[in-house]
N, C-alpha and C. Protein backbone atom coordinates (compact mmCIF):
# COMPACT_ATOMS: atom_id res chain seq x y z
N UNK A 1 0.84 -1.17 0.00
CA UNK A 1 0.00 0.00 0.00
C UNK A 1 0.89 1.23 0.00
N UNK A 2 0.60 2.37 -0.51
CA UNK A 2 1.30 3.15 -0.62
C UNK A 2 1.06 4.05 0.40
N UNK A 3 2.08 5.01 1.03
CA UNK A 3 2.13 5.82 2.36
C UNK A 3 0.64 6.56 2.01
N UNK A 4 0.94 7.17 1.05
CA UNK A 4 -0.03 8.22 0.51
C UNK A 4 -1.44 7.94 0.82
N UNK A 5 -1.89 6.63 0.46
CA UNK A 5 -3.08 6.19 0.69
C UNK A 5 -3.67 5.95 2.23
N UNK A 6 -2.65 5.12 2.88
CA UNK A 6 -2.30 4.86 4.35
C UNK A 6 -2.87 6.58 4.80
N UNK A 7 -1.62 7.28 4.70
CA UNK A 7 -2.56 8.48 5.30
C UNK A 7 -3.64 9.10 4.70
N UNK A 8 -4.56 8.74 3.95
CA UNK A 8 -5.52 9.46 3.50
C UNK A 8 -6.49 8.56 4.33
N UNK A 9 -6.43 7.54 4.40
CA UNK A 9 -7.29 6.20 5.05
C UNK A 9 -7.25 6.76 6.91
N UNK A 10 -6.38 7.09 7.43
CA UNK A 10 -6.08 7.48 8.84
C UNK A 10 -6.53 8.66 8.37
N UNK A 11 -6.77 9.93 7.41
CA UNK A 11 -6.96 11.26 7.75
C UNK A 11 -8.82 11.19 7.50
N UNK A 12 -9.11 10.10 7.01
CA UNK A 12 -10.72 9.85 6.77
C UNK A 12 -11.32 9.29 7.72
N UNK A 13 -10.65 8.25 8.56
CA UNK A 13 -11.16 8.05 9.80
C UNK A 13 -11.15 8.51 11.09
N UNK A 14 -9.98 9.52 11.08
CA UNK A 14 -9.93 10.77 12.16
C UNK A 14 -11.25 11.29 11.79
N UNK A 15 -11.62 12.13 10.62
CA UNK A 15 -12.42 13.12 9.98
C UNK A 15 -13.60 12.30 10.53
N UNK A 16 -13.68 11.19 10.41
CA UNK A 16 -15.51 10.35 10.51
C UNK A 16 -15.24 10.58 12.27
N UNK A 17 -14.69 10.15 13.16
CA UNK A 17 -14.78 9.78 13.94
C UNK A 17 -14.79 11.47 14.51
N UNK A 18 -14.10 12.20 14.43
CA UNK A 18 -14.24 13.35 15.31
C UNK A 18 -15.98 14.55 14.60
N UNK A 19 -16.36 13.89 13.56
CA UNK A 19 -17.38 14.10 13.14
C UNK A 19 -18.90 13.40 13.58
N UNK A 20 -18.65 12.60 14.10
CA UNK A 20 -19.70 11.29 15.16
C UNK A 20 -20.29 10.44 13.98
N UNK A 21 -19.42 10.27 13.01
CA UNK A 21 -19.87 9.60 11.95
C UNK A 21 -20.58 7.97 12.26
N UNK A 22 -19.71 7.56 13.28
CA UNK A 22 -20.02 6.11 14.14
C UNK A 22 -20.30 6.39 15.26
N UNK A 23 -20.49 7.64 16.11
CA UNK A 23 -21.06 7.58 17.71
C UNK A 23 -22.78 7.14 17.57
N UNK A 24 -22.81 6.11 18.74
CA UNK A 24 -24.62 5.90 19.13
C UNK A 24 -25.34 7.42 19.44
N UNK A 25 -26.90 7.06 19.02
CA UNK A 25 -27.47 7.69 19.44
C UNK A 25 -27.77 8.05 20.46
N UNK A 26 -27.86 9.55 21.18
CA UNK A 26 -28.16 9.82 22.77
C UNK A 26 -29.23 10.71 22.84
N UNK A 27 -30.03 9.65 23.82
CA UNK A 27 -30.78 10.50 24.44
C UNK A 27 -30.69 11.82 25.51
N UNK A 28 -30.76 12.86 25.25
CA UNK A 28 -30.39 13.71 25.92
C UNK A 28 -31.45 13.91 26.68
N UNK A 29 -32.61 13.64 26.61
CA UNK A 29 -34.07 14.80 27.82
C UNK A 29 -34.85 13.29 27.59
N UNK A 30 -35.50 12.83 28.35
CA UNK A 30 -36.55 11.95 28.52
C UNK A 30 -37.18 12.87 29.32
N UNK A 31 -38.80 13.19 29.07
CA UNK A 31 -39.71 13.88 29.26
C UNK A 31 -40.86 12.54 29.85
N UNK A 32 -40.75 12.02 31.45
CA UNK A 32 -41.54 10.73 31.81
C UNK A 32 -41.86 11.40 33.38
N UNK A 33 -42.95 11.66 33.66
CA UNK A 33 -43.75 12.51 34.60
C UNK A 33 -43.24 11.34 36.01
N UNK A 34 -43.60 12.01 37.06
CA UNK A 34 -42.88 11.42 38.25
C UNK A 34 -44.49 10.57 38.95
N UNK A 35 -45.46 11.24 38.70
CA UNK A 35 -47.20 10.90 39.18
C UNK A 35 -47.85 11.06 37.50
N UNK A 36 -48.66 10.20 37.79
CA UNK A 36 -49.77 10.39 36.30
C UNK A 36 -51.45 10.06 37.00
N UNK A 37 -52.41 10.82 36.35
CA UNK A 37 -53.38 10.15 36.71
C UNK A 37 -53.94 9.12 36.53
N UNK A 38 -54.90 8.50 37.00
CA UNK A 38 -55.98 7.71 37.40
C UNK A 38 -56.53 7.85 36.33
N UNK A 39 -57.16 6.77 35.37
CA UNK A 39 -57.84 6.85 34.33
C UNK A 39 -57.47 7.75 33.01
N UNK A 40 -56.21 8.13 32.98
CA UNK A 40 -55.43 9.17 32.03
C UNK A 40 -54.52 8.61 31.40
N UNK A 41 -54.66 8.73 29.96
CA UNK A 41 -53.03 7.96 29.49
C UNK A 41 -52.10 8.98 30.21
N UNK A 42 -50.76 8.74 30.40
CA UNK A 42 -49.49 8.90 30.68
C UNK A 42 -48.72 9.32 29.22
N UNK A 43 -48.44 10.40 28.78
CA UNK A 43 -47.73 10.87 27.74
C UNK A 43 -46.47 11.00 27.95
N UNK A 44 -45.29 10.07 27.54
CA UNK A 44 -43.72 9.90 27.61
C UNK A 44 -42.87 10.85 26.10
N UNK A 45 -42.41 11.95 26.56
CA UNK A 45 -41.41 12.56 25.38
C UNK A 45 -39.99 12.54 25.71
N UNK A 46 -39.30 11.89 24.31
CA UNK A 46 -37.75 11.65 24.42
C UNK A 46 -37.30 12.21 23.21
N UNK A 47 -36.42 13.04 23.38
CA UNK A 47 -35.53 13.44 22.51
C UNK A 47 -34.02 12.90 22.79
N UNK A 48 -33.86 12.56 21.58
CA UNK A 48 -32.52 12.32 20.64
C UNK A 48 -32.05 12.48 19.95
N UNK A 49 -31.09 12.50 20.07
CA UNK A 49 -29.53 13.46 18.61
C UNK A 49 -29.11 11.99 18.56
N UNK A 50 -29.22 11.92 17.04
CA UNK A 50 -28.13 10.47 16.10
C UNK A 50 -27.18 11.12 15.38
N UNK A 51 -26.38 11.07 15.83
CA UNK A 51 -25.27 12.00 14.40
C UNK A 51 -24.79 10.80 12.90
N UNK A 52 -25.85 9.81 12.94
CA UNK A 52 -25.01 9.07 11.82
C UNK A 52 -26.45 9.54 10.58
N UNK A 53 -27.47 9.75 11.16
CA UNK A 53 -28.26 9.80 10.42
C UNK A 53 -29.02 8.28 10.03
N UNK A 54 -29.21 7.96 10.98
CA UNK A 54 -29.74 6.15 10.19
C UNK A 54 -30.50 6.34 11.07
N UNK A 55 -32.13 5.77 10.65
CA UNK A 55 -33.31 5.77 11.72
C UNK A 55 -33.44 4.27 12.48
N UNK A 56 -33.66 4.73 13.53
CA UNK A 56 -33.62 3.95 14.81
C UNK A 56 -35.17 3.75 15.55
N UNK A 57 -35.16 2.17 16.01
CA UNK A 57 -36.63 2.24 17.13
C UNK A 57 -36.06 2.63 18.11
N UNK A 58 -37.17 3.52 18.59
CA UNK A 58 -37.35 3.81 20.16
C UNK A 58 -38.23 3.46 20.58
N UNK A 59 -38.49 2.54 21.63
CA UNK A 59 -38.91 1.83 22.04
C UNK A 59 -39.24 2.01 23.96
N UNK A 60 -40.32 2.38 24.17
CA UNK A 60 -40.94 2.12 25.80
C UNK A 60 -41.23 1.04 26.08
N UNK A 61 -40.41 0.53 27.49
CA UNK A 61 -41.57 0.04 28.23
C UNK A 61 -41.81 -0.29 29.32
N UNK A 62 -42.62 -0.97 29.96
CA UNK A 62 -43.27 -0.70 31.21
C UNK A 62 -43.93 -1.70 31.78
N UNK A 63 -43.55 -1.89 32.89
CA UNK A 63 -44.05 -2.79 33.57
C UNK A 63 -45.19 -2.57 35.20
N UNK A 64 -45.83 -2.94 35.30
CA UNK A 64 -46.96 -2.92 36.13
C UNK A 64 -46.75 -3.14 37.68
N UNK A 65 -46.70 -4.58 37.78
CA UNK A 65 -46.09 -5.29 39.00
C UNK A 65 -44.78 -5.60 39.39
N UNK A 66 -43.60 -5.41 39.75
CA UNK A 66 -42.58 -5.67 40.05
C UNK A 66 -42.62 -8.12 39.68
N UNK A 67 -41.74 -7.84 38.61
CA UNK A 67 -41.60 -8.99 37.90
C UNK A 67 -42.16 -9.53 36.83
N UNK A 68 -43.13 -8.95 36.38
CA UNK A 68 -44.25 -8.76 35.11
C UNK A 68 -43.41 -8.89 34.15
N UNK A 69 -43.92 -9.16 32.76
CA UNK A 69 -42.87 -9.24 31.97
C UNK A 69 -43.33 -7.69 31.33
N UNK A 70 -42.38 -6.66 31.30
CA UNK A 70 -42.84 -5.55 30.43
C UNK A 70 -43.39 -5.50 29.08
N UNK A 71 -44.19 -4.38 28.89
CA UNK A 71 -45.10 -4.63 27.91
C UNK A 71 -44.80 -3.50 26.78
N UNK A 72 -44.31 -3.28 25.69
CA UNK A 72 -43.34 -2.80 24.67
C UNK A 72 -44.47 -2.08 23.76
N UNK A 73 -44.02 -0.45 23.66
CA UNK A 73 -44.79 0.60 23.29
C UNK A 73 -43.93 1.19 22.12
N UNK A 74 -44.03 1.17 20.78
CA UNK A 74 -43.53 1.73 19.98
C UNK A 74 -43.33 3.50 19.99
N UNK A 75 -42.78 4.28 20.18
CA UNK A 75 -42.72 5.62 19.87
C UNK A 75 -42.56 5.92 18.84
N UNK A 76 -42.94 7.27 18.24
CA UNK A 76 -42.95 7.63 16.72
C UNK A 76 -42.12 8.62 16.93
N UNK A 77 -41.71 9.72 16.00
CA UNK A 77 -41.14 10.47 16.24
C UNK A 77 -42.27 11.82 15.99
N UNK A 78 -42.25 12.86 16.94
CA UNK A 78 -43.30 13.65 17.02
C UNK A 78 -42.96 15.19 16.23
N UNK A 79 -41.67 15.27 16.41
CA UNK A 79 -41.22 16.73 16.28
C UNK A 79 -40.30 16.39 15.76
N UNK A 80 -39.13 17.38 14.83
CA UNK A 80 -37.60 17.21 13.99
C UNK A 80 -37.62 16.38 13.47
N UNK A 81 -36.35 15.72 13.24
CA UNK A 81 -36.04 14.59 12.57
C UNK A 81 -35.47 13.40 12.91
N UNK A 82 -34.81 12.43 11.88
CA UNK A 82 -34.09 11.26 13.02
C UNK A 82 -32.58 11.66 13.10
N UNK A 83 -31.82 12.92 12.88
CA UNK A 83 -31.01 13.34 13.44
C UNK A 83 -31.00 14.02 15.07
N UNK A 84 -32.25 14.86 14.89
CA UNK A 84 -32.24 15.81 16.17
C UNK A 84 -33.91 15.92 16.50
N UNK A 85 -34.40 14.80 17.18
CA UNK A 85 -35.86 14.57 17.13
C UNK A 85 -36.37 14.23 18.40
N UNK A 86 -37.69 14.37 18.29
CA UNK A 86 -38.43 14.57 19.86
C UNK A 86 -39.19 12.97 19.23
N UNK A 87 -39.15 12.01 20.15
CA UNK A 87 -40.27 10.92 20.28
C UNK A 87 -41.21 10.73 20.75
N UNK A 88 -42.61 10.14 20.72
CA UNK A 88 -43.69 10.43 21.80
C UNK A 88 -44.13 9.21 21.57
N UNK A 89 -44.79 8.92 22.82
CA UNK A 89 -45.62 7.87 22.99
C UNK A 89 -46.40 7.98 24.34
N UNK A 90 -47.35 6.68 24.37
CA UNK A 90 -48.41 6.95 25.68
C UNK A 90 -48.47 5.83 26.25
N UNK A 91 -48.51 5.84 27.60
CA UNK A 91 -48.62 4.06 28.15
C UNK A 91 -50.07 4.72 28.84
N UNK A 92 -50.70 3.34 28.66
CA UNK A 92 -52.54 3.38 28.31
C UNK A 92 -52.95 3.36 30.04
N UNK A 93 -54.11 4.71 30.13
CA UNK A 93 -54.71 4.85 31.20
C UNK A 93 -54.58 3.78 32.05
N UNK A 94 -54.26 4.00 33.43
CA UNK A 94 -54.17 2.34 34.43
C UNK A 94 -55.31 2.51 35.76
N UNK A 95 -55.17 1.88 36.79
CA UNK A 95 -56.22 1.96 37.98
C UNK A 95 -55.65 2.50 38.74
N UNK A 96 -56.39 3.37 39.94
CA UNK A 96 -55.62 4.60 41.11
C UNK A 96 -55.10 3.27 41.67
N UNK A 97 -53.61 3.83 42.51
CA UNK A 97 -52.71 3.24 43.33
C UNK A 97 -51.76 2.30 42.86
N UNK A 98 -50.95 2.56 41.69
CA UNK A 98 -50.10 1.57 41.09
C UNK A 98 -49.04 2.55 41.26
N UNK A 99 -47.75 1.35 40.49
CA UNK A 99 -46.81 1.91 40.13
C UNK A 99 -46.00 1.42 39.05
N UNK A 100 -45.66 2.20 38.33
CA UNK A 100 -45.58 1.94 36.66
C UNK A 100 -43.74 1.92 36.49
N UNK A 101 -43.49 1.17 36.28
CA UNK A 101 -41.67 1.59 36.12
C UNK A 101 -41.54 1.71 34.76
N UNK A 102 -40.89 2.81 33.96
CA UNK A 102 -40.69 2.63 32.63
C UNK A 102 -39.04 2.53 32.35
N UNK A 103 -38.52 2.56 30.91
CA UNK A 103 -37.30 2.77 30.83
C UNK A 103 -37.90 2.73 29.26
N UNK A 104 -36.99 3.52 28.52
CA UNK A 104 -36.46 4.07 26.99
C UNK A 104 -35.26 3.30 26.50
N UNK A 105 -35.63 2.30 25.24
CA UNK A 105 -34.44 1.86 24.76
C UNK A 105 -34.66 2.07 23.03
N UNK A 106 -33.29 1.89 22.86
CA UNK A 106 -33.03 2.61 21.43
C UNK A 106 -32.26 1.35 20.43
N UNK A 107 -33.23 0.64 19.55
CA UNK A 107 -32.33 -0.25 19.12
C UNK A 107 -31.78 -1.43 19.77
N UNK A 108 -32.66 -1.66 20.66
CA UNK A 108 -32.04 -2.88 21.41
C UNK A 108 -31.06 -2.78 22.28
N UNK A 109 -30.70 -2.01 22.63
CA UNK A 109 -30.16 -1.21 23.68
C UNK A 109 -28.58 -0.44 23.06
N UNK A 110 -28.89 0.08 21.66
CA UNK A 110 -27.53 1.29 21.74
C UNK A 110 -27.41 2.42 22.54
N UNK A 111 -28.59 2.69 22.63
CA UNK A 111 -28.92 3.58 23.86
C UNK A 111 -30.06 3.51 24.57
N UNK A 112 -29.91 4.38 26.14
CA UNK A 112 -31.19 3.96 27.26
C UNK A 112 -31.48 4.60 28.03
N UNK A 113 -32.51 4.68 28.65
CA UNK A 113 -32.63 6.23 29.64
C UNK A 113 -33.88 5.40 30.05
N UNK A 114 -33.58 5.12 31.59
CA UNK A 114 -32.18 5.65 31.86
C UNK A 114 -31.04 4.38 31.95
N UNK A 115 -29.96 4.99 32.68
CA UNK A 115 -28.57 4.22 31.75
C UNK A 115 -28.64 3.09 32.66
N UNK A 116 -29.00 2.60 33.85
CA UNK A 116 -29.66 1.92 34.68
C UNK A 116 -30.94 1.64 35.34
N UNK A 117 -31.53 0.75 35.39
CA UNK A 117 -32.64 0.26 36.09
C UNK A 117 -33.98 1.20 35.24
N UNK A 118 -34.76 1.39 36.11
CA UNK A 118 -36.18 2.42 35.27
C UNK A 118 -36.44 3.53 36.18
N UNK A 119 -37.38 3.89 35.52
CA UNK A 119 -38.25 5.25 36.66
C UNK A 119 -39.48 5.28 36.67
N UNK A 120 -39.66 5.38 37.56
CA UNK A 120 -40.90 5.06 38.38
C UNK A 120 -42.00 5.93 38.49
N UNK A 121 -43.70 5.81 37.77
CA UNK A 121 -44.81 6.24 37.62
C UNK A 121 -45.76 6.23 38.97
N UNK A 122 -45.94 6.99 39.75
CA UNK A 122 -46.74 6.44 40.88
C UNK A 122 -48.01 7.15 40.66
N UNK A 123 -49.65 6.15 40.51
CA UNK A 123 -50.53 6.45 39.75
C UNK A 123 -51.56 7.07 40.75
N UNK A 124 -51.93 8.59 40.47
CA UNK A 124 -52.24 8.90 41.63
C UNK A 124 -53.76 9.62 40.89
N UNK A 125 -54.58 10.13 41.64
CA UNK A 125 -56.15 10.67 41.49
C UNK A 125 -57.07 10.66 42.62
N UNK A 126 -58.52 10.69 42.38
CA UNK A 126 -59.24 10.46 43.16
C UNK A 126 -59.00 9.15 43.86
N UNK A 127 -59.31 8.78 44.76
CA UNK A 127 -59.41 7.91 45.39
C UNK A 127 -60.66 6.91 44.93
N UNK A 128 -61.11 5.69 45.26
CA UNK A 128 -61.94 4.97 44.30
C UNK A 128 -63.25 4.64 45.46
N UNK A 129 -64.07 5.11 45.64
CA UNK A 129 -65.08 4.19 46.65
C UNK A 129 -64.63 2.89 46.64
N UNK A 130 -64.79 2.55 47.91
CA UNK A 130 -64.43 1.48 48.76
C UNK A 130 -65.66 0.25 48.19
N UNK A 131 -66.86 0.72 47.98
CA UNK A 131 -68.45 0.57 47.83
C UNK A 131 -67.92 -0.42 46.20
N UNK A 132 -68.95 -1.38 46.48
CA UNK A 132 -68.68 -2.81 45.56
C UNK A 132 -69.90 -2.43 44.73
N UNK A 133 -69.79 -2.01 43.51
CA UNK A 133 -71.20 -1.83 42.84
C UNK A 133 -71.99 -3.08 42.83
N UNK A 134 -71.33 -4.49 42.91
CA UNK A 134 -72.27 -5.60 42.94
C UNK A 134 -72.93 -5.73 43.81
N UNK A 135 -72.53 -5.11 45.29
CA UNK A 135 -73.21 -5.04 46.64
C UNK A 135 -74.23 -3.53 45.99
N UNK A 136 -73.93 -3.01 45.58
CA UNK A 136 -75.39 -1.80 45.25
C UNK A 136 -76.17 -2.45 44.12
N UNK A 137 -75.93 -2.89 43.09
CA UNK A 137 -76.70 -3.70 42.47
C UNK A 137 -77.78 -4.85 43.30
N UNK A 138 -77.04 -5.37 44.11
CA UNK A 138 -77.71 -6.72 44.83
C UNK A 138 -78.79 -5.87 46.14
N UNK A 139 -78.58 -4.73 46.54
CA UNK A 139 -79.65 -3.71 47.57
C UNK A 139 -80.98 -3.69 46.45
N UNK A 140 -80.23 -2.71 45.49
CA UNK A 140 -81.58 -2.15 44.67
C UNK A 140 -82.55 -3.64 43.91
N UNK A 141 -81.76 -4.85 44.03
CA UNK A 141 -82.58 -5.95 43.19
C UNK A 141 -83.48 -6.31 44.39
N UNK A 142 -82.86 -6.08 45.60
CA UNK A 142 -83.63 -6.85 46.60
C UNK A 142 -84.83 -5.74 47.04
N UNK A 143 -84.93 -4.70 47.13
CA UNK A 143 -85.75 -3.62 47.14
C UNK A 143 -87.01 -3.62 45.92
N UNK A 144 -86.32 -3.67 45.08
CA UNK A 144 -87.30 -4.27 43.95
C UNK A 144 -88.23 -5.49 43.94
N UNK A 145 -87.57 -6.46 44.32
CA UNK A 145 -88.50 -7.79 44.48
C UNK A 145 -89.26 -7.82 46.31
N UNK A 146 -88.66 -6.80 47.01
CA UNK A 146 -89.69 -6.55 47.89
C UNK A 146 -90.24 -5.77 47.70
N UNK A 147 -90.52 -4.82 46.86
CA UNK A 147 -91.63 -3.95 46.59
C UNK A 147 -92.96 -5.03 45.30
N UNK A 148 -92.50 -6.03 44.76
CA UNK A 148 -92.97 -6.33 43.80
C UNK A 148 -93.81 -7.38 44.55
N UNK A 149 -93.19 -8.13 45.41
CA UNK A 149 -93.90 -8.85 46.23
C UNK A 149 -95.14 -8.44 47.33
N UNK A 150 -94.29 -7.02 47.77
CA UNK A 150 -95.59 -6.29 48.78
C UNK A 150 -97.15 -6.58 47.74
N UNK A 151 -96.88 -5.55 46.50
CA UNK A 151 -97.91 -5.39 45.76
C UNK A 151 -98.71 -6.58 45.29
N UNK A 152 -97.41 -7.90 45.04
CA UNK A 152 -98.95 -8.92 44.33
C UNK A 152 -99.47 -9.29 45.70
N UNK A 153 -99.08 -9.31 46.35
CA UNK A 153 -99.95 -10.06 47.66
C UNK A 153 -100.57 -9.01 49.03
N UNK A 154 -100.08 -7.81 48.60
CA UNK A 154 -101.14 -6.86 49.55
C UNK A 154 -102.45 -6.94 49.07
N UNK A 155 -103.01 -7.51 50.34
CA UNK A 155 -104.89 -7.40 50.16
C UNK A 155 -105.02 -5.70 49.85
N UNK A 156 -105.93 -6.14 49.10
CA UNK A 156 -106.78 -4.08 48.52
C UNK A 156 -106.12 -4.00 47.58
N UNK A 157 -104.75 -4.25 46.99
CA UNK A 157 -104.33 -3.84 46.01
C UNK A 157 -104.33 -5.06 44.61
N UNK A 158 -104.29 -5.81 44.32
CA UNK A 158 -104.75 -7.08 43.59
C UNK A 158 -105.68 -8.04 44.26
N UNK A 159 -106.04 -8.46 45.55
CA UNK A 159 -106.91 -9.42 45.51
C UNK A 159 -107.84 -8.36 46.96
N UNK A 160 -108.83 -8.78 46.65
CA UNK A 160 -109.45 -8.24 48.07
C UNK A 160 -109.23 -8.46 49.94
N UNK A 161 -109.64 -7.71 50.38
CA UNK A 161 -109.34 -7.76 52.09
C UNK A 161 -110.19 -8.56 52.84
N UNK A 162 -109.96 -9.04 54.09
CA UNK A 162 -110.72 -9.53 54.83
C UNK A 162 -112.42 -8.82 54.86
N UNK A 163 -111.96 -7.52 54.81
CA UNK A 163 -113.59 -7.31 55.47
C UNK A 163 -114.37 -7.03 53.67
N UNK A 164 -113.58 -6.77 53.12
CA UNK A 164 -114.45 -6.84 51.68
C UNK A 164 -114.78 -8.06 51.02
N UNK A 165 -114.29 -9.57 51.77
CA UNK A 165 -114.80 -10.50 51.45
C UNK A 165 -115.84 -10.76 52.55
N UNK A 166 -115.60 -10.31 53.41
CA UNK A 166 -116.76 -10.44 54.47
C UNK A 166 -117.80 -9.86 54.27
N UNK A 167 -118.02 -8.26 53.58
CA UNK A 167 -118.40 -7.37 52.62
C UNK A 167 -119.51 -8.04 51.61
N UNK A 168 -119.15 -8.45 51.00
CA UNK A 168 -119.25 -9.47 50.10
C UNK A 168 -120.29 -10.97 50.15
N UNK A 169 -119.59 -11.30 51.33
CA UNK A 169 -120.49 -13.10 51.33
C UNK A 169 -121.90 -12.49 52.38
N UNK A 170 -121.59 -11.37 53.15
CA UNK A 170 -123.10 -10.65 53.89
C UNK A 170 -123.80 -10.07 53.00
N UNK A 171 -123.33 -9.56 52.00
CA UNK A 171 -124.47 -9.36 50.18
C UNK A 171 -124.77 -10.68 49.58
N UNK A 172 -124.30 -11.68 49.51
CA UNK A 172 -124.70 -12.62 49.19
C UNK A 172 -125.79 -13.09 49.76
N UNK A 173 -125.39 -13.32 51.65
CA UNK A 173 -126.25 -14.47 52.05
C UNK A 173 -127.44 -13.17 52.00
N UNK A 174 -127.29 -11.74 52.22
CA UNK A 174 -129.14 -11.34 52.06
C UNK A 174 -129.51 -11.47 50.88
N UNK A 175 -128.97 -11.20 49.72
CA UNK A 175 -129.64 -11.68 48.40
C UNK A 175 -130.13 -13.08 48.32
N UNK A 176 -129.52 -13.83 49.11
CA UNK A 176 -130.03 -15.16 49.57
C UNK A 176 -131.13 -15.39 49.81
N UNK A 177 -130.98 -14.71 51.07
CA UNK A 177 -132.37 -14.69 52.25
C UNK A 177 -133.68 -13.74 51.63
N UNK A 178 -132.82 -12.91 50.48
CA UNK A 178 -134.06 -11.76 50.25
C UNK A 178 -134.61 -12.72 48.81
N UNK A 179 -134.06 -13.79 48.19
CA UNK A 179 -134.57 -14.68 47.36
C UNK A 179 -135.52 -15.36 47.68
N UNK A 180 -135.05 -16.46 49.21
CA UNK A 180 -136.00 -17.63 49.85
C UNK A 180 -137.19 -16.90 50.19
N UNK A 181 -137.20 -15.20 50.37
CA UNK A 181 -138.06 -14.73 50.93
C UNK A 181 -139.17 -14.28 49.98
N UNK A 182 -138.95 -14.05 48.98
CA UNK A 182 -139.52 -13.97 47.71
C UNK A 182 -140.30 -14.75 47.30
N UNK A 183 -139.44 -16.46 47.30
CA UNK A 183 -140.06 -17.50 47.21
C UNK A 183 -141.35 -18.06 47.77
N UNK A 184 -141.07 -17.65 49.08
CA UNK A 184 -142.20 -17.86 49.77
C UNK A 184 -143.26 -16.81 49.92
N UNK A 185 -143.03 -15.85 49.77
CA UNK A 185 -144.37 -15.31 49.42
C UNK A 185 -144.80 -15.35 48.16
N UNK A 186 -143.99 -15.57 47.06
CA UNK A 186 -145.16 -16.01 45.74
C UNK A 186 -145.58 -17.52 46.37
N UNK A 187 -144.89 -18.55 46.88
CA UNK A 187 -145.59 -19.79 47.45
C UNK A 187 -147.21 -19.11 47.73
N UNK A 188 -146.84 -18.70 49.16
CA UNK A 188 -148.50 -17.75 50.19
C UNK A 188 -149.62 -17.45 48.87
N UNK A 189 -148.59 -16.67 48.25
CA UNK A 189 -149.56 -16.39 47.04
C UNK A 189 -150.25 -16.99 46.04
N UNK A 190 -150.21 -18.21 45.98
CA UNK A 190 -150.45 -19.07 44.86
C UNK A 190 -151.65 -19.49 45.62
């Protein structure tokens, strides 16, 4: 090989390398809230500078329960470009009182944020009634079928009362008596 070339080969790979022609991509700002609400997606923004120019996944994710297997959220890129670009993504509304650990990886891990372990979502809001809607469901069914029951079987209201059947068979027996009585005087009369 000739010198000449030799140093043009060393003055091109100085030039790439002090240029970040081969440095990984870094995340510089992960934008991942410290509390999120209750019933609210959680909106995660990461920006990154690639100086090679080659597009890269960025990739969330997040896990629920301590040992869960995390559950993997694609990010898009929201703002700039895939040189100098903002990423966004959302990990999906959860239930009050959790805690969400996330972490940002880039490519399978060329880069990560953070550079150890995750960070931690603690899911905070209203508080949730204590109150079991199946236990309020199961009041109002039973209120219902005792009101439904009062009605078919309250006397006066579908079948008659004691004294209106009593009411009743004392109209009979005088229409009775005012019949036999009838009878017998057309009898007298004959």
């Amino acid at each position: 090989m000739r010198p000449g070339t030799l140093i043009f080969a060393l003055f091109l790979l100085i030039s790439l390398f002090s240029w970040n022609a081969f440095a990984a991509p870094v995340i510089s700002n992960a934008s991942i809230p410290r509390n999120g609400q209750a019933g609210s997606p959680i909106p995660i923004f990461v920006n990154m500078t690639n100086y090679n120019n080659e597009s890269y996944e960025v990739v969330l994710f997040y896990e629920l329960e301590e040992g869960a297997y995390p559950i993997k959220i694609q990010l898009s890129l929201s703002a700039g470009n895939y040189t100098n670009g903002t990423w966004f993504g959302e990990i999906p509304a959860q239930e009050w009182g959790g805690t969400i650990k996330v972490s940002v990886v880039v490519d399978n891990g060329i880069a990560r944020y953070p550079t150890q372990g995750t960070v931690s979502i603690i899911v905070e809001g209203p508080r949730p009634s204590k109150m079991s809607f199946n236990l309020v469901f199961l009041v109002i069914f039973l209120i219902i079928a005792f009101i439904a029951i009062e009605l078919a079987f309250k006397p006066g209201f579908w079948r008659p009362t004691g004294r209106e059947k009593a009411r009743k068979l004392e109209e009979e027996d005088r229409k009775r008596e005012e019949e036999e009585q009838n009878a017998k005087q057309n009898e007298e009369k004959k």
